[in-house]
N, C-alpha and C. Protein backbone atom coordinates (compact mmCIF):
# COMPACT_ATOMS: atom_id res chain seq x y z
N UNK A 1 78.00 119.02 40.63
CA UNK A 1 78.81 120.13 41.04
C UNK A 1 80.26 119.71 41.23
N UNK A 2 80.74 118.59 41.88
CA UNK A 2 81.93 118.01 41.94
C UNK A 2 82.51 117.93 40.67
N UNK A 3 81.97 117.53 39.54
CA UNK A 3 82.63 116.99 38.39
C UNK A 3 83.01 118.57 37.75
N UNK A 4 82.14 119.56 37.98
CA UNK A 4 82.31 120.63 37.34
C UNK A 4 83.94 121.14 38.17
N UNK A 5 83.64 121.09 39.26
CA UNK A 5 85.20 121.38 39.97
C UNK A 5 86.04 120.84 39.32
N UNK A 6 85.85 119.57 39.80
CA UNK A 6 86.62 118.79 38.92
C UNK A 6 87.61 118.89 37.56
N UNK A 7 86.83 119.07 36.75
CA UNK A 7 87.19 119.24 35.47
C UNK A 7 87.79 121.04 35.29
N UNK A 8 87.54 122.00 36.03
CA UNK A 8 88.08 123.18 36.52
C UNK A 8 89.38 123.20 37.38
N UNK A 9 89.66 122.09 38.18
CA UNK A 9 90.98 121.92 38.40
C UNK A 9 91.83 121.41 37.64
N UNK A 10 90.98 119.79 36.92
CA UNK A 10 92.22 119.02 36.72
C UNK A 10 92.43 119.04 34.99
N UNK A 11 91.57 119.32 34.29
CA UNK A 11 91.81 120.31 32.78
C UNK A 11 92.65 121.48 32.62
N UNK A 12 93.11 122.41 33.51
CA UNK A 12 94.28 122.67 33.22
C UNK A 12 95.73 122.49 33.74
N UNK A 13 95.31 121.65 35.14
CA UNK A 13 96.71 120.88 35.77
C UNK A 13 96.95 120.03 34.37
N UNK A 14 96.26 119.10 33.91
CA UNK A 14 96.74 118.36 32.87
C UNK A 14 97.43 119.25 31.73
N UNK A 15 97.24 120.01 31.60
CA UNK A 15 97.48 121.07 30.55
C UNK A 15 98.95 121.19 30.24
N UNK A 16 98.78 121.67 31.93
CA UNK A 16 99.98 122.16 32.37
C UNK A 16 101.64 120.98 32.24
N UNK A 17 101.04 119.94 32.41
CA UNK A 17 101.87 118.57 32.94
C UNK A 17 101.99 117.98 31.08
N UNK A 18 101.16 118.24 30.38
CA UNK A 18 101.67 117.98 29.17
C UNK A 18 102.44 118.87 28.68
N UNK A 19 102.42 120.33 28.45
CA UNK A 19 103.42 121.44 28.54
C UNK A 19 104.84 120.69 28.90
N UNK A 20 104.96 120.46 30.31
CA UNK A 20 105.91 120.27 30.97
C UNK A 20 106.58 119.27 30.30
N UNK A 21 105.63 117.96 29.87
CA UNK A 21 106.31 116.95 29.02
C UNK A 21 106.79 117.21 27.98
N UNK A 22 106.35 118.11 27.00
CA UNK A 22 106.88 118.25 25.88
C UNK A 22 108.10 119.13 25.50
N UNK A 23 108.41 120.70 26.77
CA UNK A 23 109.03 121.46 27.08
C UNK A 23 110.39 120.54 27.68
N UNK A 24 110.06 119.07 28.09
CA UNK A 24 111.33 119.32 28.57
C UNK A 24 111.64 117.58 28.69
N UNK A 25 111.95 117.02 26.83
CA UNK A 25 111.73 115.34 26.86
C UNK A 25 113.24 115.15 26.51
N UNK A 26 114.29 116.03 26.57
CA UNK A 26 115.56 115.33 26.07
C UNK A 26 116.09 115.17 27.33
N UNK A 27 117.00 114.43 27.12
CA UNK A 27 117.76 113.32 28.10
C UNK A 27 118.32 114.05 29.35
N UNK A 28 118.26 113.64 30.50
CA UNK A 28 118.94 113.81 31.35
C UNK A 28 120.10 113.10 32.28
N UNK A 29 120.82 112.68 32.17
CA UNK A 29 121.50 111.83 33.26
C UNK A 29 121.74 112.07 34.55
N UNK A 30 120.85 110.81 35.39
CA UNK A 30 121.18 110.92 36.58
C UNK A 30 121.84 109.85 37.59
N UNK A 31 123.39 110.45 37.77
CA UNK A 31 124.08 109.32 38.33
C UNK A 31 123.76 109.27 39.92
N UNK A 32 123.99 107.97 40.00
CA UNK A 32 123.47 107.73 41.27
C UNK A 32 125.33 107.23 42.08
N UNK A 33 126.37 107.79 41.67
CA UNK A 33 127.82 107.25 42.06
C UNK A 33 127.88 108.48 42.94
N UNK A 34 128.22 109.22 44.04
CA UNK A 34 128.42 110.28 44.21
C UNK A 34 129.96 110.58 44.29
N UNK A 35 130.93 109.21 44.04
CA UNK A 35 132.44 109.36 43.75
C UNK A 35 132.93 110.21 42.78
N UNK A 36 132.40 108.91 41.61
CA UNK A 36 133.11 109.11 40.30
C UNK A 36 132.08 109.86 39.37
N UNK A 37 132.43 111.08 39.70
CA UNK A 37 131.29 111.74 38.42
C UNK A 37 131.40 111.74 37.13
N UNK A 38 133.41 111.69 36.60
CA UNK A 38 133.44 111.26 35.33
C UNK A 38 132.59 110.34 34.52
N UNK A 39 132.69 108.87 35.45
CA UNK A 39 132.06 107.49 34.73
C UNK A 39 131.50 106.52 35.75
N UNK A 40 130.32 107.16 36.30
CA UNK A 40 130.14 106.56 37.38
C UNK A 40 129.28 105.01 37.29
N UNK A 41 129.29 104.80 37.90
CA UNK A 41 129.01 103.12 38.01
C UNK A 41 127.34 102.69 37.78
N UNK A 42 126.32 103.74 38.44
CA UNK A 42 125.33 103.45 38.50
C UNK A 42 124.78 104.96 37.65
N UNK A 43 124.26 105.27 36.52
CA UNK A 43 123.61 106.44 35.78
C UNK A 43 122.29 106.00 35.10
N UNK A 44 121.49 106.73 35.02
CA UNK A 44 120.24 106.56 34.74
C UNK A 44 120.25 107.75 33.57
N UNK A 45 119.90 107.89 32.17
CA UNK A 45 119.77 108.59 31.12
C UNK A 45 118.19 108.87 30.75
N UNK A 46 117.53 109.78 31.16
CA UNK A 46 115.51 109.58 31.20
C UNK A 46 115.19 111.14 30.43
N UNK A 47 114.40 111.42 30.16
CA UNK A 47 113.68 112.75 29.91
C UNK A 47 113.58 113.92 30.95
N UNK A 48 113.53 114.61 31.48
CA UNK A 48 113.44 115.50 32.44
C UNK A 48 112.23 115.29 33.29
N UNK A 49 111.20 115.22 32.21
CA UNK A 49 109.76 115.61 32.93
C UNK A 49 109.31 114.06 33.77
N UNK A 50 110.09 112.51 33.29
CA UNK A 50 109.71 111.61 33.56
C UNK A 50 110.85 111.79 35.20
N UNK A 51 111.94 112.45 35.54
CA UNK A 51 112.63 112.63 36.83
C UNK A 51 111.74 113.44 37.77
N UNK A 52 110.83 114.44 36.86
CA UNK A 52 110.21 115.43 37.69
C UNK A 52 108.77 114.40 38.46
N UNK A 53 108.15 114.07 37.64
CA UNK A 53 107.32 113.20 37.61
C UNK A 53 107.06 111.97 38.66
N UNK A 54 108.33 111.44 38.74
CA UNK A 54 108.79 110.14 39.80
C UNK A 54 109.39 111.34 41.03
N UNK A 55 109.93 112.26 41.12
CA UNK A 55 109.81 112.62 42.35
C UNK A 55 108.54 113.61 42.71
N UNK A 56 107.89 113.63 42.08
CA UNK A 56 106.48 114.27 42.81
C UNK A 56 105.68 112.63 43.36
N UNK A 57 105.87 111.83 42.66
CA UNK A 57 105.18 110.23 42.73
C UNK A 57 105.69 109.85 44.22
N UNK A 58 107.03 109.85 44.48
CA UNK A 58 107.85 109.29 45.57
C UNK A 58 107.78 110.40 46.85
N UNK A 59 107.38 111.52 46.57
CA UNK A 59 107.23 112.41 47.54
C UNK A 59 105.80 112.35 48.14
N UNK A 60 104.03 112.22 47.50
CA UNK A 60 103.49 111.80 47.57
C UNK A 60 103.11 110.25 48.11
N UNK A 61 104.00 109.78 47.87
CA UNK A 61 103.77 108.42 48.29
C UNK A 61 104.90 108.43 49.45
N UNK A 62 105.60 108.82 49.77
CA UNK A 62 106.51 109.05 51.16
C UNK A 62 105.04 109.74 52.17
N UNK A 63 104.76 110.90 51.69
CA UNK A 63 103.75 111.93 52.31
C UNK A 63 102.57 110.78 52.94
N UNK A 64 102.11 110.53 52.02
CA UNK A 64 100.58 109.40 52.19
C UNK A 64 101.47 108.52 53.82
N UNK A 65 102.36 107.88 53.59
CA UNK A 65 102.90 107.12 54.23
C UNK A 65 103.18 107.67 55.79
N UNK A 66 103.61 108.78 55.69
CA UNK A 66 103.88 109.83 56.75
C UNK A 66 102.69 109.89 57.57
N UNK A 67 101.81 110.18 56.49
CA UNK A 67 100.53 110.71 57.42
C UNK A 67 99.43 109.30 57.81
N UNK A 68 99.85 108.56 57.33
CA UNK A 68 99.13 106.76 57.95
C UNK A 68 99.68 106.97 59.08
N UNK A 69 100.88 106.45 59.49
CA UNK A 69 101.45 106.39 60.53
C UNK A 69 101.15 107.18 61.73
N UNK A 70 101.31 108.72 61.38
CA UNK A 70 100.93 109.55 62.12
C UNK A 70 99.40 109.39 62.75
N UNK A 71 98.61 109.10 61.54
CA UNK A 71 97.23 108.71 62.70
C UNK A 71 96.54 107.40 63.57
N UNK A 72 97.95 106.68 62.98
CA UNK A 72 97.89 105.45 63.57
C UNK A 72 97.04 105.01 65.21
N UNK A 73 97.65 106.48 65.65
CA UNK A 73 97.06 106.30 67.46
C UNK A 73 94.96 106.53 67.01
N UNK A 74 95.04 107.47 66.07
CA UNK A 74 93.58 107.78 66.47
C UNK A 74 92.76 106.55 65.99
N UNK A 75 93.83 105.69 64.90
CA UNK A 75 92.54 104.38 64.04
C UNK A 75 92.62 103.74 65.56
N UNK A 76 93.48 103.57 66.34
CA UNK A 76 93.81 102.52 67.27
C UNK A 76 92.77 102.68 68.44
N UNK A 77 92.58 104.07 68.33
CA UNK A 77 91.28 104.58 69.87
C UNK A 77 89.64 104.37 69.22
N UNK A 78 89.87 104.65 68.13
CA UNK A 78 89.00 104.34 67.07
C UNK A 78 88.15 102.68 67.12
N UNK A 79 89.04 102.13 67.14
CA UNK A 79 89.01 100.30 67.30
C UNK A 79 88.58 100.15 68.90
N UNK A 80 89.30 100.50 69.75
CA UNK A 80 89.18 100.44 70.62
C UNK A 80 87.62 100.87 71.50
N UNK A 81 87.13 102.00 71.10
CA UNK A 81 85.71 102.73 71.72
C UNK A 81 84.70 101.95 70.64
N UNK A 82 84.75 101.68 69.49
CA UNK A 82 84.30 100.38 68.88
C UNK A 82 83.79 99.50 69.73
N UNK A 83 84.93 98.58 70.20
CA UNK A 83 84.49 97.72 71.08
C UNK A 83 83.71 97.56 72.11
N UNK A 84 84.47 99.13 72.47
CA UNK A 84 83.82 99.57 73.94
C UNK A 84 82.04 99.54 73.86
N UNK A 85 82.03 100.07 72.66
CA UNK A 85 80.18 100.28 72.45
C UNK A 85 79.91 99.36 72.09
N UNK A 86 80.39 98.33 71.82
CA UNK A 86 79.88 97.01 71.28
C UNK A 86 79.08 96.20 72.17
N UNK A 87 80.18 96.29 73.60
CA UNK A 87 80.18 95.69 75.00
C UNK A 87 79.10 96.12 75.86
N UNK A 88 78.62 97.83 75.77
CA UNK A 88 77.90 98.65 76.28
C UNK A 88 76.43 97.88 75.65
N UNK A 89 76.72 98.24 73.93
CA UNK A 89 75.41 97.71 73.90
C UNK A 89 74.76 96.28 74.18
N UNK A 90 75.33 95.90 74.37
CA UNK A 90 75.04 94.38 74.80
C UNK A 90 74.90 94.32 76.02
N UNK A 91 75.16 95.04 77.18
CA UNK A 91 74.90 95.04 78.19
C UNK A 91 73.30 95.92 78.46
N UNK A 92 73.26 97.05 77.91
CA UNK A 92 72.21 97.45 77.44
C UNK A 92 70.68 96.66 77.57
N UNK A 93 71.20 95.85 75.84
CA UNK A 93 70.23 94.90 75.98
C UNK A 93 70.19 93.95 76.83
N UNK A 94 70.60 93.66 77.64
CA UNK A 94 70.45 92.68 78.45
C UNK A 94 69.78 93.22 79.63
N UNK A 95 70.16 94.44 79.86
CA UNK A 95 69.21 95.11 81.29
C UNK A 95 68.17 95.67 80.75
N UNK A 96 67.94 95.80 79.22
CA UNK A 96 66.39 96.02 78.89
C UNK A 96 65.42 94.76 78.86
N UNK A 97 66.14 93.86 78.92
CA UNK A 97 65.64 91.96 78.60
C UNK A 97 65.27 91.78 79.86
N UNK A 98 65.99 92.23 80.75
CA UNK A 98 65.78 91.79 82.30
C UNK A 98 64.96 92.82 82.73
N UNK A 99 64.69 93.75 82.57
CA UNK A 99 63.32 94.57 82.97
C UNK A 99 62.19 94.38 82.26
N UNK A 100 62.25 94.11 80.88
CA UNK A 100 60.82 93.62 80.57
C UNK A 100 60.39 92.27 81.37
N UNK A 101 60.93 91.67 81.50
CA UNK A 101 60.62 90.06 82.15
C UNK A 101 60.43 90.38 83.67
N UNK A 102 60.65 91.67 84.23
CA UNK A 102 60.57 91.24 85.32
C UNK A 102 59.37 91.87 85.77
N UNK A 103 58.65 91.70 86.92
CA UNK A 103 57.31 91.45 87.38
C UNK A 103 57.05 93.22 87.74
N UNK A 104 57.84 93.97 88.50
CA UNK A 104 58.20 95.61 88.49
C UNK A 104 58.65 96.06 87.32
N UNK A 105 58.09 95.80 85.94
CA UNK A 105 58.39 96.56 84.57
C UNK A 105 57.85 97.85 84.69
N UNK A 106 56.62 97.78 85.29
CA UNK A 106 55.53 98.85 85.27
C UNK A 106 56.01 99.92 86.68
N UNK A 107 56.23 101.32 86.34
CA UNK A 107 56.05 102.10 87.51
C UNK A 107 54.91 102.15 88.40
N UNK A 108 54.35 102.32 89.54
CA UNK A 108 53.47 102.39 90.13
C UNK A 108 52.75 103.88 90.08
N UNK A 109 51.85 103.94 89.78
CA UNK A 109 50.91 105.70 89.76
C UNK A 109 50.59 105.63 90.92
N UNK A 110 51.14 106.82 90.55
CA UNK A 110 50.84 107.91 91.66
C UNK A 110 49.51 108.57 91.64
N UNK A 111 48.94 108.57 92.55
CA UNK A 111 47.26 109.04 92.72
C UNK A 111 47.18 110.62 93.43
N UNK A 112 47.30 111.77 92.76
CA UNK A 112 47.01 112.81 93.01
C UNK A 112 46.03 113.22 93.83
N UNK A 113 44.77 112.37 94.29
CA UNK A 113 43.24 113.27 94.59
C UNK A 113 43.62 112.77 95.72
N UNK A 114 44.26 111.89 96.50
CA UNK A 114 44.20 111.01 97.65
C UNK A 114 44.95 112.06 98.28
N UNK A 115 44.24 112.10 99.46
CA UNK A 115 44.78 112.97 100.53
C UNK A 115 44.90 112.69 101.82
């Protein structure tokens, strides 16, 4: 069922993104001088769709980055109650270790008919 999605989303996003490449492969220049716009110092000459392309890449990968950080606190409580149960269970077993061994493991019955 996934792959069927799958291939229902990303068969015509691709579609679409080759369109885009072919609609739009002549040159663009992009100077990076914000002085000299005549002849600027640093220009980059690329295809359109390869500018469009690297800023969906760099926005995505800014984004991803954004949102690590942001959950940074919950991996950190995450790690933390980890441990915590780590500690628990080991204490656990140890007060189940120490009640089997000990001589009062067994509750005492209670005798109903005795009056």
């Amino acid at each position: 069922m996934k792959r069927v999605i799958a291939a229902v989303i990303l068969v015509p996003l691709a579609v679409v993104l080759v369109a885009l490449a072919v609609a739009n492969r002549h040159g663009v220049t992009l100077s990076l001088d914000p002085f000299n716009g005549d002849a600027p110092a640093a220009a980059l000459t690329l295809p359109l769709y390869v500018l469009v392309f690297a800023a969906l890449l760099v926005g995505v990968v800014i984004g991803g980055v954004g949102a690590w950080f942001g959950q940074g606190r919950w991996r950190r409580q995450a790690r933390s109650l980890k441990r915590e149960a780590k500690v628990v269970k080991r204490e656990n077993e140890a007060y189940r270790a120490a009640a089997a061994s000990s001589p009062a493991a067994t509750l005492p019955i209670v005798r109903r008919d005795a009056a």
